[in-house]
Protein backbone atom coordinates (compact mmCIF):
# COMPACT_ATOMS: atom_id res chain seq x y z
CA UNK A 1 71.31 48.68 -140.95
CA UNK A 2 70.02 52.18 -142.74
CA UNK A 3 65.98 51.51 -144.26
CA UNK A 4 67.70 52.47 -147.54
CA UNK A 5 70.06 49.35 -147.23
CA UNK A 6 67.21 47.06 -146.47
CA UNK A 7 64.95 48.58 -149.47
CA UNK A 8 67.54 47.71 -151.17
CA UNK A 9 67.94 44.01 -150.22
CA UNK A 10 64.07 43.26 -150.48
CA UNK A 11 64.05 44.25 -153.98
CA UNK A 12 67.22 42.06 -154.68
CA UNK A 13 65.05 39.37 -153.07
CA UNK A 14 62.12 39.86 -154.92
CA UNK A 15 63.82 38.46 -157.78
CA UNK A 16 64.46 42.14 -159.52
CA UNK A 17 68.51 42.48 -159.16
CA UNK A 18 68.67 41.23 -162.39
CA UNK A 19 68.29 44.47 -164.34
CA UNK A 20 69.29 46.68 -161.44
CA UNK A 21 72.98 47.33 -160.17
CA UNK A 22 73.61 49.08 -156.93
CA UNK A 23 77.15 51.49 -156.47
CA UNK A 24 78.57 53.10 -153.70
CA UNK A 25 80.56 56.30 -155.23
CA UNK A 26 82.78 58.39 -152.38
CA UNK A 27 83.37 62.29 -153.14
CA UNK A 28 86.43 62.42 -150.80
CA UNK A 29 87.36 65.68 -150.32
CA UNK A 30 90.72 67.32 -148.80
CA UNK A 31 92.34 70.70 -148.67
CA UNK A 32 95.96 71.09 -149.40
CA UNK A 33 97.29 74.54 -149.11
CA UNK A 34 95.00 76.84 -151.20
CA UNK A 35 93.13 74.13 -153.17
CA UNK A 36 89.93 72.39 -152.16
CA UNK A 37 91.23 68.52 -154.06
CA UNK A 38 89.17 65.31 -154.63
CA UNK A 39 90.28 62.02 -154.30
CA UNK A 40 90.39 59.97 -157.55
CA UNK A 41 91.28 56.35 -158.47
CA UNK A 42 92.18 55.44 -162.11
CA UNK A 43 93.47 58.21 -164.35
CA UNK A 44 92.58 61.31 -162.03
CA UNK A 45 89.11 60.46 -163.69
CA UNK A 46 86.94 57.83 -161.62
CA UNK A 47 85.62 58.27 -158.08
CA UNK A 48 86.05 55.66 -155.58
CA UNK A 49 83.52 53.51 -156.13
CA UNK A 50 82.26 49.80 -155.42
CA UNK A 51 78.76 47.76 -155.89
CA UNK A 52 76.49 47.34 -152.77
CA UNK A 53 77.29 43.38 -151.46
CA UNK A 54 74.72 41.37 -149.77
CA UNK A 55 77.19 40.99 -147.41
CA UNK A 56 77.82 44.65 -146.78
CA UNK A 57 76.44 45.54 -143.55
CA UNK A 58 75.01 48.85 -144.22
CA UNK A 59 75.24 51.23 -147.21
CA UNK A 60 77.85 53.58 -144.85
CA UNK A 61 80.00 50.18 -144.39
CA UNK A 62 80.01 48.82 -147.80
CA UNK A 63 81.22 52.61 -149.16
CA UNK A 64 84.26 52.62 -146.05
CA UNK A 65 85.43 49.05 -147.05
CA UNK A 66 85.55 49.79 -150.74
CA UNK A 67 87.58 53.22 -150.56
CA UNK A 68 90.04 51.89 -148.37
CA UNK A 69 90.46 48.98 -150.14
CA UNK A 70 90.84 51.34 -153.54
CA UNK A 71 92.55 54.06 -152.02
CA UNK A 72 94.15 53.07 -148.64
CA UNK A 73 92.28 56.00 -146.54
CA UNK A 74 90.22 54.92 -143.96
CA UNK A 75 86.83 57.22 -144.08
CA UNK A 76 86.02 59.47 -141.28
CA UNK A 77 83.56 62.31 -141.93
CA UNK A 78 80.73 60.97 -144.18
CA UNK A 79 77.06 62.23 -144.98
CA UNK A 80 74.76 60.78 -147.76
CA UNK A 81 74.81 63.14 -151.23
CA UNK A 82 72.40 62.11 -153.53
CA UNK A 83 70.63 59.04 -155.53
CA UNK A 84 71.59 58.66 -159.14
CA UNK A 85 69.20 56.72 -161.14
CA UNK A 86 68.74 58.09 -164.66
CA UNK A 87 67.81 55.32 -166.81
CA UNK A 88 70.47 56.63 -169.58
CA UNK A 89 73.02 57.92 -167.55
CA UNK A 90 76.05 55.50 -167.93
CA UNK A 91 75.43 55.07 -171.51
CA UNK A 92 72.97 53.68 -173.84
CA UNK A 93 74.30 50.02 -174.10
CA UNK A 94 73.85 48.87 -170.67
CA UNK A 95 71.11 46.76 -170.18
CA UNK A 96 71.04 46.84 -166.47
CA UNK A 97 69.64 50.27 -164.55
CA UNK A 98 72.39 51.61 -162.81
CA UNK A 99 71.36 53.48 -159.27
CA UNK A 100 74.01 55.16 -158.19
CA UNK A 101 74.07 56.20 -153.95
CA UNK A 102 76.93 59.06 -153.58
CA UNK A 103 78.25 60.02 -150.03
CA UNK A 104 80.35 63.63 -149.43
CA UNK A 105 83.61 62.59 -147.46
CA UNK A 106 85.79 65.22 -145.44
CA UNK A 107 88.85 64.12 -144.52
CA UNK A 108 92.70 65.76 -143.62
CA UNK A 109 94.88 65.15 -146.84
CA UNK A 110 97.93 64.38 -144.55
CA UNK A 111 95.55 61.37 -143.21
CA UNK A 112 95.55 59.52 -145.86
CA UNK A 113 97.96 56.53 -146.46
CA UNK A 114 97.71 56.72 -149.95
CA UNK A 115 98.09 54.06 -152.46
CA UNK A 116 99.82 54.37 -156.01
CA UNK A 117 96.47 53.84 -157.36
CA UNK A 118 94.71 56.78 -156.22
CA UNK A 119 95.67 60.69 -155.95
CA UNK A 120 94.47 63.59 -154.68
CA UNK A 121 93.17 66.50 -157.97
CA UNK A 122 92.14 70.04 -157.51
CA UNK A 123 88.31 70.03 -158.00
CA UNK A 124 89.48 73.65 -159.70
CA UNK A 125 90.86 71.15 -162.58
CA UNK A 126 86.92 69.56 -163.46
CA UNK A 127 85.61 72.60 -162.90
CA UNK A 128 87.52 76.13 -163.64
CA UNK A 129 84.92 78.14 -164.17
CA UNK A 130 84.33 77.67 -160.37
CA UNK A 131 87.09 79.30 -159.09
CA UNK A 132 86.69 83.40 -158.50
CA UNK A 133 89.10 83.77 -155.67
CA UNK A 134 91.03 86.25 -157.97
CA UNK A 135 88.17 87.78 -159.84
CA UNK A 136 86.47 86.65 -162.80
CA UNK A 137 88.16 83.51 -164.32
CA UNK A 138 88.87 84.36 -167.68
CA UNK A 139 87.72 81.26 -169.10
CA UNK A 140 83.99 82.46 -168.07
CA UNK A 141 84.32 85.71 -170.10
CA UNK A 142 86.83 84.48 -173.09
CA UNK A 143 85.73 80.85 -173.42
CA UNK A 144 82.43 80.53 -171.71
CA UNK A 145 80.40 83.67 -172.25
CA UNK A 146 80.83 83.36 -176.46
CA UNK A 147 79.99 79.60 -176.60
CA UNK A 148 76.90 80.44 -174.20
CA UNK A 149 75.60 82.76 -176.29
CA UNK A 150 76.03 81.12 -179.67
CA UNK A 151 74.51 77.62 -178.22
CA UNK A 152 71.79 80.46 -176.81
CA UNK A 153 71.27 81.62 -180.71
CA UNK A 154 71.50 78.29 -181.92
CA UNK A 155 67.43 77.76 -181.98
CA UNK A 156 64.86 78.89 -184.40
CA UNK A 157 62.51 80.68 -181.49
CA UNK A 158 63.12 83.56 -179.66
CA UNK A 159 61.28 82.06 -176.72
CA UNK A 160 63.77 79.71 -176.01
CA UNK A 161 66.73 81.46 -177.07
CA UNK A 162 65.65 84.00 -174.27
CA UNK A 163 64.93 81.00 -172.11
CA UNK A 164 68.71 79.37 -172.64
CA UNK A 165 70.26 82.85 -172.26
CA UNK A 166 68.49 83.76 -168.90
CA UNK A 167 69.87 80.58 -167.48
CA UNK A 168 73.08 81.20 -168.67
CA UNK A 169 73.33 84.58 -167.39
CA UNK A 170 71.58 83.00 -163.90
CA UNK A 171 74.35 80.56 -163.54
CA UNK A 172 77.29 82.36 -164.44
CA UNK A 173 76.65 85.83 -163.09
CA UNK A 174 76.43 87.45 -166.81
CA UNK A 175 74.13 90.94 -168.11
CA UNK A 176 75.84 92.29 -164.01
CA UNK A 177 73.58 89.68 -161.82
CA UNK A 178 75.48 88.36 -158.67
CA UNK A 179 77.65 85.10 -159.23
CA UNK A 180 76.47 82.77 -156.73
CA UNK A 181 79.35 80.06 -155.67
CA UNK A 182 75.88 77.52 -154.34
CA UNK A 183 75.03 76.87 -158.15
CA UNK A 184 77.95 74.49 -159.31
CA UNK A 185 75.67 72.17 -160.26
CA UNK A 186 73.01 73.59 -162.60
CA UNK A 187 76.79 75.73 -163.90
CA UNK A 188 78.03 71.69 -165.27
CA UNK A 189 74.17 70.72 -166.27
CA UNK A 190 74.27 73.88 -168.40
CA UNK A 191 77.66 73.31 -169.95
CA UNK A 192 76.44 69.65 -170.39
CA UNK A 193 73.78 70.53 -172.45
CA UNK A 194 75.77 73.06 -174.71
CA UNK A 195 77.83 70.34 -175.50
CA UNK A 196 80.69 71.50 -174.26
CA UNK A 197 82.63 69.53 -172.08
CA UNK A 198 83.68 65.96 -173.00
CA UNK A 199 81.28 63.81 -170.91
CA UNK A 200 78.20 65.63 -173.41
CA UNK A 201 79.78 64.41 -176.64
CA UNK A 202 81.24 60.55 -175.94
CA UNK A 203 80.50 58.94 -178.29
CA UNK A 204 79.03 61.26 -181.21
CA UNK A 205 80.11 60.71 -184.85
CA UNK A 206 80.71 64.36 -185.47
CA UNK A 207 83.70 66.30 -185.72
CA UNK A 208 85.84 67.65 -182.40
CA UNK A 209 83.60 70.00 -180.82
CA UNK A 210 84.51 73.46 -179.18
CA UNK A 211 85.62 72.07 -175.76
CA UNK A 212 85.97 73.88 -172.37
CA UNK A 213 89.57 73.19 -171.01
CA UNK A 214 88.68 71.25 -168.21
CA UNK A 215 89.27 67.62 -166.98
CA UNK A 216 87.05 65.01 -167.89
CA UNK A 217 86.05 61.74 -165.74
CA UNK A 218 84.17 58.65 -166.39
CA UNK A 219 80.25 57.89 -166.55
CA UNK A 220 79.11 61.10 -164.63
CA UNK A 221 81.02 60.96 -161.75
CA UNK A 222 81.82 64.88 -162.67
CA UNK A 223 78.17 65.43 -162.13
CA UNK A 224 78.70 64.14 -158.76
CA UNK A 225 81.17 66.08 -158.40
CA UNK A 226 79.37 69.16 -158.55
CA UNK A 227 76.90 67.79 -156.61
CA UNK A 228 79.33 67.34 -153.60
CA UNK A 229 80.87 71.09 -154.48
CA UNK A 230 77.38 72.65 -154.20
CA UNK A 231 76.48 70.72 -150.91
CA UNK A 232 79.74 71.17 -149.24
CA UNK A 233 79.89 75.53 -150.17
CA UNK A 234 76.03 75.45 -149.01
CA UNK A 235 76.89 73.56 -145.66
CA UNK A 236 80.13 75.40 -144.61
CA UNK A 237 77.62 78.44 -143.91
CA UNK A 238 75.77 76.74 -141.71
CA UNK A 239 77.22 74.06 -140.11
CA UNK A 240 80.52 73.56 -138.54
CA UNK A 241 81.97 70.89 -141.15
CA UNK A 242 85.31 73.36 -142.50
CA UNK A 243 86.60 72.13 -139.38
CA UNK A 244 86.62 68.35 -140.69
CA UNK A 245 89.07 69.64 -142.95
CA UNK A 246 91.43 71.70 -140.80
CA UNK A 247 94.41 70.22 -138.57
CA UNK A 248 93.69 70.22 -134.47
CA UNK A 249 95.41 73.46 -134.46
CA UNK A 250 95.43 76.31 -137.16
CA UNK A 251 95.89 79.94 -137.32
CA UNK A 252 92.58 82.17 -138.06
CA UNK A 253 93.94 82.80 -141.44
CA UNK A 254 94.35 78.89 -142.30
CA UNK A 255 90.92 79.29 -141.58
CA UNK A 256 90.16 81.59 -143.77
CA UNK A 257 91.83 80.18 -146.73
CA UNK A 258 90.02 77.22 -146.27
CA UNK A 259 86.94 78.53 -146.12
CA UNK A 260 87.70 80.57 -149.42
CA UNK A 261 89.10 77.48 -151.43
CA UNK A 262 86.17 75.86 -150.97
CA UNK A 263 83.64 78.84 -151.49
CA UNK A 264 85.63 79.65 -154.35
CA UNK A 265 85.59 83.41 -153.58
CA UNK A 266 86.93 85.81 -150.74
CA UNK A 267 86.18 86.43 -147.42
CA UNK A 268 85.98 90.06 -146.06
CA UNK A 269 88.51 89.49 -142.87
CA UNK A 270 87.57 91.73 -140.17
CA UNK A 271 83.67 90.50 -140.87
CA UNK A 272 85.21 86.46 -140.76
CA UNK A 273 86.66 86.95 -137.57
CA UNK A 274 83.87 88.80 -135.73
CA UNK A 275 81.74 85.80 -136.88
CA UNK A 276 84.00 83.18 -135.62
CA UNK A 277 84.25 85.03 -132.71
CA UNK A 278 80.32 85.36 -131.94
CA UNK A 279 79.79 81.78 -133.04
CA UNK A 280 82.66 80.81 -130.35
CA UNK A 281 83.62 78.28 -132.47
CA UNK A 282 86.89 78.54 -131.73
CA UNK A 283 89.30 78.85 -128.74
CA UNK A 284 92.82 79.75 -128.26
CA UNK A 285 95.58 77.27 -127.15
CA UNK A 286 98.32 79.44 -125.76
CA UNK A 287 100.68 78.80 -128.74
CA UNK A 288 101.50 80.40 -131.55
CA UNK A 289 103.55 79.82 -134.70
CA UNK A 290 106.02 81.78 -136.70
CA UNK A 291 105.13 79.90 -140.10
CA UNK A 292 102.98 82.40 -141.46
CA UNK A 293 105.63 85.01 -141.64
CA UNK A 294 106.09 88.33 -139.80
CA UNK A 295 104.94 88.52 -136.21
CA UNK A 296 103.47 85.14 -134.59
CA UNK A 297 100.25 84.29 -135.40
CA UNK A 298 97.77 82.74 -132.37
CA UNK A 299 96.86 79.19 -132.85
CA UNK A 300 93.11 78.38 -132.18
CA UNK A 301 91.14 74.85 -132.12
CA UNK A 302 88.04 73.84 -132.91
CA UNK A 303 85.27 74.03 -129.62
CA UNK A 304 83.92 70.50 -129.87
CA UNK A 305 81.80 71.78 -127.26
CA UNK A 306 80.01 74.08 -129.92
CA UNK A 307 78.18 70.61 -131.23
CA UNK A 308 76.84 69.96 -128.09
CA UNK A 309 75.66 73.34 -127.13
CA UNK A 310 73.76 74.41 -130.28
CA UNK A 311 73.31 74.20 -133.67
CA UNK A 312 75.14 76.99 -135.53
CA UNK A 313 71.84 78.29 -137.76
CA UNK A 314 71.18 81.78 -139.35
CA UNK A 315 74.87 82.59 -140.53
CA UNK A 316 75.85 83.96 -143.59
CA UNK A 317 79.63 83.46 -144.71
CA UNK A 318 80.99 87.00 -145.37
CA UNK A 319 82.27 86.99 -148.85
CA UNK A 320 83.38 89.20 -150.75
CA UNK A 321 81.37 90.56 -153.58
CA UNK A 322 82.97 91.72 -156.93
């Protein structure tokens, strides 16, 4: 049993679970084709999800048993994410603290048995600002930037209307600084606090605000989201986890394009290859396929081996700047 798991249980047995409520939340992710997608219960808007049971052997355990009970996938992949425990963060009227423990999933979309309840969403869909794989989304500079700037202008010092625009331009790559793909989350804080996506205005009395099209979900299970999206495009320049995602055998460019759905921005190809190639992360099988089009394309599979031998440390993903 993890020391967070037994933390847990001592204060229950202190006589202090009263007030406090324990969930499990799963950010399942999957690629399919070109888009990084997240696996939702409900109305493509709630995360898999479940309380923490006294009976529960661990926290790892309890979060397996309830997303394949909700979902019928059976976990593989799974790393802790992050401790949610804002007092005010699933609304006003509960009376019980909510805490929150959130776990990044990788998985193979084609592994998953599925259930009617549950489907798989573009993460592009909760977040479409995110997505610069074909330049500058336009609803950064049509929507985005002109919102920004008037919620920027919206207070009566200059101080901290120069404070709200240098974030903005910080998170969104405004004024010519450098987008950087690793900032989803403080992107969605930001937009939170401008009001303009629908989680930052449940509940208010006053008229329809000006919205970002984008999906909603419940409580702040978006927030998590983004959580998950920043860890995951941090990790898959460090660490070997892409391959989680990727079937045994793939061609260099299915690599690629997974890498690039998830990073949310292009990958200069000669520089991608070289660096798989010095990493040796990969090895040919002998095959090839004719899928791709034109001449056959080489099919590689991940060196398992790579795990044992070192850690991959000090690389840079080579993406494209624009």
């Amino acid at each position: 049993m993890d020391d967070q798991a037994i933390g847990l249980r001592k204060h229950r047995a202190a006589g202090k679970a009263d007030n406090v409520k324990v969930d499990l939340i799963a950010f399942v992710v999957a690629v399919n084709g070109s888009q990084p997608c997240v696996l939702t219960i409900g109305q493509a808007d709630t995360l898999p999800s479940g309380p923490f049971a006294l009976e529960h052997r661990s926290l790892q355990s309890g979060l397996r048993g309830w997303v394949e009970q909700q979902t019928g996938h059976r976990l593989g992949y799974i790393e802790q994410l992050y401790t949610f425990a804002d007092r005010d963060r699933i609304g006003a009227e509960r009376q019980q603290r909510v805490i929150s423990i959130s776990y990044l999933a990788l998985t193979r979309k084609e592994q998953a048995a599925g259930s009617p309840k549950c489907g798989w969403q573009s993460w592009y869909e909760y977040f479409p600002w995110e997505d610069h794989r074909s330049g500058t989304p336009a609803v950064v500079l049509d929507v985005l930037r002109p919102r920004l700037i008037e919620w920027a202008n919206g207070v009566g010092d200059s101080a901290t209307r120069r404070e709200r625009w240098q974030r903005a331009t910080i998170a969104f790559g405004f004024d010519d600084r450098l987008w950087n793909e690793e900032l989803t989350l403080q992107r969605y804080e930001l937009v939170y606090e401008a009001g303009l996506v629908q989680e930052a205005v449940r509940g208010r009395d006053a008229g329809p605000p000006p919205l970002v099209p984008s999906k909603s979900m419940v409580a702040d299970h978006r927030r998590i989201v983004a959580t998950g999206i920043a860890r995951l495009r941090s990790k898959i320049k460090y660490r070997p986890v892409v391959f989680e995602l990727m079937p045994p055998v793939f061609t260099l460019l299915q690599l690629q394009r997974t890498v690039e759905a998830l990073a949310g921005r292009l990958i200069h190809k000669p520089n991608f290859r070289r660096l798989i190639e010095q990493q040796e992360l990969v090895e040919e099988t002998g095959e090839a396929t004719t899928e791709t089009g034109g001449r056959p394309a080489k099919l590689f599979r991940f060196r398992h081996a790579v795990l044992d031998d070192r850690l991959i440390a000090g690389t840079k993903l080579p993406l494209a700047r624009g």
